[in-house]
N, C-alpha and C. Protein backbone atom coordinates (compact mmCIF):
# COMPACT_ATOMS: atom_id res chain seq x y z
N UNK A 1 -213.25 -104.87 7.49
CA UNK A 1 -212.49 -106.08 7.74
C UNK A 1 -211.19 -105.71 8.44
N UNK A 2 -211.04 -106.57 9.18
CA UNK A 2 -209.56 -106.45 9.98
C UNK A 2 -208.34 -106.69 9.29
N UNK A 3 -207.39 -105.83 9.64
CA UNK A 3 -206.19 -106.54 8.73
C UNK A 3 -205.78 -107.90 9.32
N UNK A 4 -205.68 -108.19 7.84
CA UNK A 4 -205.42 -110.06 7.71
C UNK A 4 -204.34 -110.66 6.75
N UNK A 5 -203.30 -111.15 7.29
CA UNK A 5 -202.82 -112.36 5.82
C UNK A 5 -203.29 -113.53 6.13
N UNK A 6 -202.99 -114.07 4.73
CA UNK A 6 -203.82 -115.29 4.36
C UNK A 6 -203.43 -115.35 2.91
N UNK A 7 -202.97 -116.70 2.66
CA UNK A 7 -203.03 -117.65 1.39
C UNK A 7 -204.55 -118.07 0.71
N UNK A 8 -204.20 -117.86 -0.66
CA UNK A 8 -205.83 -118.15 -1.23
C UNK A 8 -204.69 -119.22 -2.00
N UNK A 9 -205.21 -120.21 -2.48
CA UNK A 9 -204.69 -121.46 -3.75
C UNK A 9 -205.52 -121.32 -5.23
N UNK A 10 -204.87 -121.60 -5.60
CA UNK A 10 -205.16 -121.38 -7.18
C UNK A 10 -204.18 -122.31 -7.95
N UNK A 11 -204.99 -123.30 -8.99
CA UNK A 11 -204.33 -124.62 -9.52
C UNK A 11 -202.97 -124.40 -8.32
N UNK A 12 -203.62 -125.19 -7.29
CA UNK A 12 -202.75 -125.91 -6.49
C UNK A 12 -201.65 -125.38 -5.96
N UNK A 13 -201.46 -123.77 -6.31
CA UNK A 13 -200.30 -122.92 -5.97
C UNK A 13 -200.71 -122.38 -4.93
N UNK A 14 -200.23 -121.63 -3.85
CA UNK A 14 -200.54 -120.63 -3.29
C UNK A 14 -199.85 -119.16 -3.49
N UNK A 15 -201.03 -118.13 -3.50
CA UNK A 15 -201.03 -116.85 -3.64
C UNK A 15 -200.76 -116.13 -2.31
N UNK A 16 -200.06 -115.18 -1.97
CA UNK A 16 -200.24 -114.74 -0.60
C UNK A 16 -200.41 -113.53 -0.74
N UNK A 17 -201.61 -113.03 0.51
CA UNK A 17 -202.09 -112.02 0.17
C UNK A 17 -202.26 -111.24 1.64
N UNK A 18 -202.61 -109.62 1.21
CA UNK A 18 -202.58 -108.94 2.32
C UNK A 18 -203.92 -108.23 2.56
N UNK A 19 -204.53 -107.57 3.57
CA UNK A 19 -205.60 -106.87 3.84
C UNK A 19 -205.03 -105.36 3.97
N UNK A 20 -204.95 -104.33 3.16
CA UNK A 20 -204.52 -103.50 3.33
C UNK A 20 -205.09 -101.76 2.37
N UNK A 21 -205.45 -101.02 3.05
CA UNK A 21 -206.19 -99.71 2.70
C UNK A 21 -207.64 -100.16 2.33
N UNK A 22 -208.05 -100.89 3.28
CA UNK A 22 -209.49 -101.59 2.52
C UNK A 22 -209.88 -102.88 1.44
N UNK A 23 -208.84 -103.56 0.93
CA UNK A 23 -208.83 -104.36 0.03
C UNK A 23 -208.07 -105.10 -0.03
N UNK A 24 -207.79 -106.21 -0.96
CA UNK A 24 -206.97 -107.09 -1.09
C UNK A 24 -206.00 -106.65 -2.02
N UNK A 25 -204.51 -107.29 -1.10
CA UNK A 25 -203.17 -106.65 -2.06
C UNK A 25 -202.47 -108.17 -2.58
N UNK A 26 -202.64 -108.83 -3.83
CA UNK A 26 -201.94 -109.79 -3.90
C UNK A 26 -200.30 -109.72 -4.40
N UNK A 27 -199.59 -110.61 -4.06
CA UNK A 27 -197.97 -111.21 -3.89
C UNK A 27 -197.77 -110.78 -5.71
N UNK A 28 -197.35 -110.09 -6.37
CA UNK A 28 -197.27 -110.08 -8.02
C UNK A 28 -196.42 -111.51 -8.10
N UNK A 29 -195.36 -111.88 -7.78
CA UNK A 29 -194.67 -113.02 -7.80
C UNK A 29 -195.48 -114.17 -7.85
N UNK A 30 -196.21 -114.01 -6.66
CA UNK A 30 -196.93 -115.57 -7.22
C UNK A 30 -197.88 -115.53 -7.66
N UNK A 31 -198.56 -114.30 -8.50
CA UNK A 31 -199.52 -114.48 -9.60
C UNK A 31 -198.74 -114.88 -10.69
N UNK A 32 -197.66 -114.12 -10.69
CA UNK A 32 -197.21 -114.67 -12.38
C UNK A 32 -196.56 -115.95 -12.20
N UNK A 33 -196.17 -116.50 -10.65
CA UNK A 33 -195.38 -117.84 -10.96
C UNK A 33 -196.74 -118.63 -11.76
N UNK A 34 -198.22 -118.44 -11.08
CA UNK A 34 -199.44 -118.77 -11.19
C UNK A 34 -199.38 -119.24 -12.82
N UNK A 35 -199.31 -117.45 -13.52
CA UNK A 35 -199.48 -117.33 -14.88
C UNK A 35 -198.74 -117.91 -15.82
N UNK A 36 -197.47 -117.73 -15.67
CA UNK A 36 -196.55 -118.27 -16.51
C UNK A 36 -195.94 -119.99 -16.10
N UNK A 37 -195.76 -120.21 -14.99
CA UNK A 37 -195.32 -121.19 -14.45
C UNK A 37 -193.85 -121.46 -14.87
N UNK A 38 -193.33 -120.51 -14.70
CA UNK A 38 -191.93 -119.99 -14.97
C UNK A 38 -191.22 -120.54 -13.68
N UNK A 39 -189.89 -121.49 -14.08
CA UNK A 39 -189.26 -121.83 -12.80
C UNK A 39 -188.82 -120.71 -12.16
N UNK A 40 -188.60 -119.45 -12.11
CA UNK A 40 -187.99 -118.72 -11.47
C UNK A 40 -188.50 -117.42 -11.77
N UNK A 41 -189.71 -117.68 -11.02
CA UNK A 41 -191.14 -116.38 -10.92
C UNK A 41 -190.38 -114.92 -10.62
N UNK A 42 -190.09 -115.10 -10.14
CA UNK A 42 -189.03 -113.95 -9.10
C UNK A 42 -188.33 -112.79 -10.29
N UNK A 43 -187.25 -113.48 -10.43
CA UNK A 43 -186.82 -113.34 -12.17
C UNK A 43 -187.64 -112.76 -13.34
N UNK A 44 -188.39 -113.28 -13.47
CA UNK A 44 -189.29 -113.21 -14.05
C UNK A 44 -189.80 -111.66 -14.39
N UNK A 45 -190.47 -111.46 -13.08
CA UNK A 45 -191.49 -110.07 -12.64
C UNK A 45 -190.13 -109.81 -12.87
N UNK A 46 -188.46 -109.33 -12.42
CA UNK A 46 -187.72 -108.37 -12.37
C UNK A 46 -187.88 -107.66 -13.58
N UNK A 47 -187.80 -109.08 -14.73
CA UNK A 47 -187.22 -108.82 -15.95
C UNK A 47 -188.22 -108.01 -16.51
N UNK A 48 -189.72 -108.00 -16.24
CA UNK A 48 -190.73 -107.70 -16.63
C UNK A 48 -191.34 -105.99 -16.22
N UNK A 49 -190.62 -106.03 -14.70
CA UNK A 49 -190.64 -104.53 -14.22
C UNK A 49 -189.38 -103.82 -15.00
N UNK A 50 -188.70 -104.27 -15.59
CA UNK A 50 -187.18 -103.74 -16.05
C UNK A 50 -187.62 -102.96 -17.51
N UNK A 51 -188.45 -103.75 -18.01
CA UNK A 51 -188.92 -103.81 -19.25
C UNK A 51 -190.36 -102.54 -19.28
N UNK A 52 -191.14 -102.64 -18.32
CA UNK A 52 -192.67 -101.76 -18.77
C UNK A 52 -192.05 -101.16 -16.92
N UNK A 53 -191.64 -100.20 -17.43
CA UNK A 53 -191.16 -99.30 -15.92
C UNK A 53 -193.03 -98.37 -15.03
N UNK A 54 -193.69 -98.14 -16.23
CA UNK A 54 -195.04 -98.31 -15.35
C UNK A 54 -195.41 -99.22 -14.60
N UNK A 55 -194.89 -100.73 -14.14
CA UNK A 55 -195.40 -101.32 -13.38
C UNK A 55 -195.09 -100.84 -12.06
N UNK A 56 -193.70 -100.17 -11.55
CA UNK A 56 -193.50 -100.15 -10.60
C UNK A 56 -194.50 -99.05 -9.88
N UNK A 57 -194.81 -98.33 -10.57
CA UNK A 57 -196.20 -97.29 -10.09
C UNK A 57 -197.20 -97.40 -9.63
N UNK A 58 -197.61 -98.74 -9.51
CA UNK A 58 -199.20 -99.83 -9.73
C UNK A 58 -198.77 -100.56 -8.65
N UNK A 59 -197.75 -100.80 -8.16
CA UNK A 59 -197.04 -101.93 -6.97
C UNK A 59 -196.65 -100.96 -5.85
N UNK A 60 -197.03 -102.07 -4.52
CA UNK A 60 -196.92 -101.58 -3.33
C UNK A 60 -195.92 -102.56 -2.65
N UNK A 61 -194.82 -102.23 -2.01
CA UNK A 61 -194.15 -102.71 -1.26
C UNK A 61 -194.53 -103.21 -0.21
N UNK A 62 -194.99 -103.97 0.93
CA UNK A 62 -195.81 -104.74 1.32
C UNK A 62 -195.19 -105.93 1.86
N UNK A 63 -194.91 -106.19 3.41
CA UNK A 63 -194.40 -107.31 4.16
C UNK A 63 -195.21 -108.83 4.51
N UNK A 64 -194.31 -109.57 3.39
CA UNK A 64 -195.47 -110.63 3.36
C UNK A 64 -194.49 -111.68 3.89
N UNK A 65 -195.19 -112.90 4.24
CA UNK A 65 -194.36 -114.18 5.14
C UNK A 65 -193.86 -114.34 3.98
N UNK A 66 -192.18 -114.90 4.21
CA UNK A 66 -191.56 -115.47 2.85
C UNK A 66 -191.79 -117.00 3.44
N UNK A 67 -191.09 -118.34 2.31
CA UNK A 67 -190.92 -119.62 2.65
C UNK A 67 -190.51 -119.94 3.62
N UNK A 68 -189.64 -118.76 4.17
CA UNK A 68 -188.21 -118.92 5.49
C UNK A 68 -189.05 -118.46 6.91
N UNK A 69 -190.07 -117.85 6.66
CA UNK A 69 -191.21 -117.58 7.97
C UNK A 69 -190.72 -116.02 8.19
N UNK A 70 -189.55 -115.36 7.70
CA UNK A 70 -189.36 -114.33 8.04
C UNK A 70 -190.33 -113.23 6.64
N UNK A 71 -190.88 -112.06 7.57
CA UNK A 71 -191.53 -111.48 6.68
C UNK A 71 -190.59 -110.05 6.36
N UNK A 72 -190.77 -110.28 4.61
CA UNK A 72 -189.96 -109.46 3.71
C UNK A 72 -190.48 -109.06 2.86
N UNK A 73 -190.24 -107.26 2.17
CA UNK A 73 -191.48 -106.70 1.58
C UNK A 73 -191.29 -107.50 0.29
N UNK A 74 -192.33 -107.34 -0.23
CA UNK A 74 -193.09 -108.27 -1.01
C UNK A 74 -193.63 -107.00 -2.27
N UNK A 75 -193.51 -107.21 -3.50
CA UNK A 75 -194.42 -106.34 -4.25
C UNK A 75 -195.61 -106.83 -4.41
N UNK A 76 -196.51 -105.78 -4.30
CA UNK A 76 -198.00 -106.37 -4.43
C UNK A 76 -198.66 -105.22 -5.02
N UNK A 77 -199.88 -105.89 -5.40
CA UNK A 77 -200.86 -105.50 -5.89
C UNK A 77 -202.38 -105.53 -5.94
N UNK A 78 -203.36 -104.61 -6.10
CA UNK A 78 -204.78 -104.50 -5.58
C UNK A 78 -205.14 -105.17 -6.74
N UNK A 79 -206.40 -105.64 -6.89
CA UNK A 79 -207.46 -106.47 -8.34
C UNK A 79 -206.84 -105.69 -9.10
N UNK A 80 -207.25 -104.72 -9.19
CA UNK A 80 -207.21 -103.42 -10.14
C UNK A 80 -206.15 -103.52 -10.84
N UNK A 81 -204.81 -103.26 -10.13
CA UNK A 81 -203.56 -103.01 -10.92
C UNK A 81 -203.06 -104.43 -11.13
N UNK A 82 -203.37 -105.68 -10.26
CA UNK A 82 -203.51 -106.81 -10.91
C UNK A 82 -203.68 -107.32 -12.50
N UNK A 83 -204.77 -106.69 -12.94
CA UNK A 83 -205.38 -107.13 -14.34
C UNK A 83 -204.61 -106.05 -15.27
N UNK A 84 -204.07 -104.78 -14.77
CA UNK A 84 -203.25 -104.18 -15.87
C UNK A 84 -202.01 -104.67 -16.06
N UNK A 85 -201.51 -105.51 -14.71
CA UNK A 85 -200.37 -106.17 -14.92
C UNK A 85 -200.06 -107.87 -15.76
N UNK A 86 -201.49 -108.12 -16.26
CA UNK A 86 -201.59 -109.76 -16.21
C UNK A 86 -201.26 -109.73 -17.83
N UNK A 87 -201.96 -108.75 -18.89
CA UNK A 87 -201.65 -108.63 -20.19
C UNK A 87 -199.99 -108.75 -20.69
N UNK A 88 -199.49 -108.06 -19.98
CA UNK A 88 -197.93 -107.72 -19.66
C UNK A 88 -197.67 -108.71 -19.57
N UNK A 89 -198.11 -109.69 -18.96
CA UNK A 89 -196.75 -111.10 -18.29
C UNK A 89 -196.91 -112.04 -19.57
């Protein structure tokens, strides 16, 4: 597959995601805005990487479109380190 971004939706949110080393890297931010539905997703993951310092090991820095159209790295994550991160939130 070619590298690609692209938004997938999920209950009505969107996820943004990247094509990258072969696989899909999703936005951690807006899985957990997803998960928790926390006004201030952002926050959130900080407080959460602050807390279990193995997450930052599992996350890839990663330039994704922000709201503003300018693209800014983004932490992300593959399925994989996805689901070790989802127990956590």
């Amino acid at each position: 597959m070619k590298s690609e971004k692209s938004l997938i939706v999920f209950l009505d949110k969107k996820i943004r995601r990247i094509w990258h080393n072969d696989e899909w890297y999703f936005s951690v931010v807006d899985i957990v805005h997803v998960l928790t539905d926390s006004p201030n997703p952002r926050n959130y993951w900080k407080v959460l990487k602050h807390r279990e310092n193995q997450l930052v090991t599992i996350c890839n820095p990663l330039k994704l479109e922000a709201p503003d159209g300018k693209l800014r790295e983004t932490d992300c994550a593959n399925t994989e380190s996805m689901f070790r991160i989802i127990p956590l939130s």
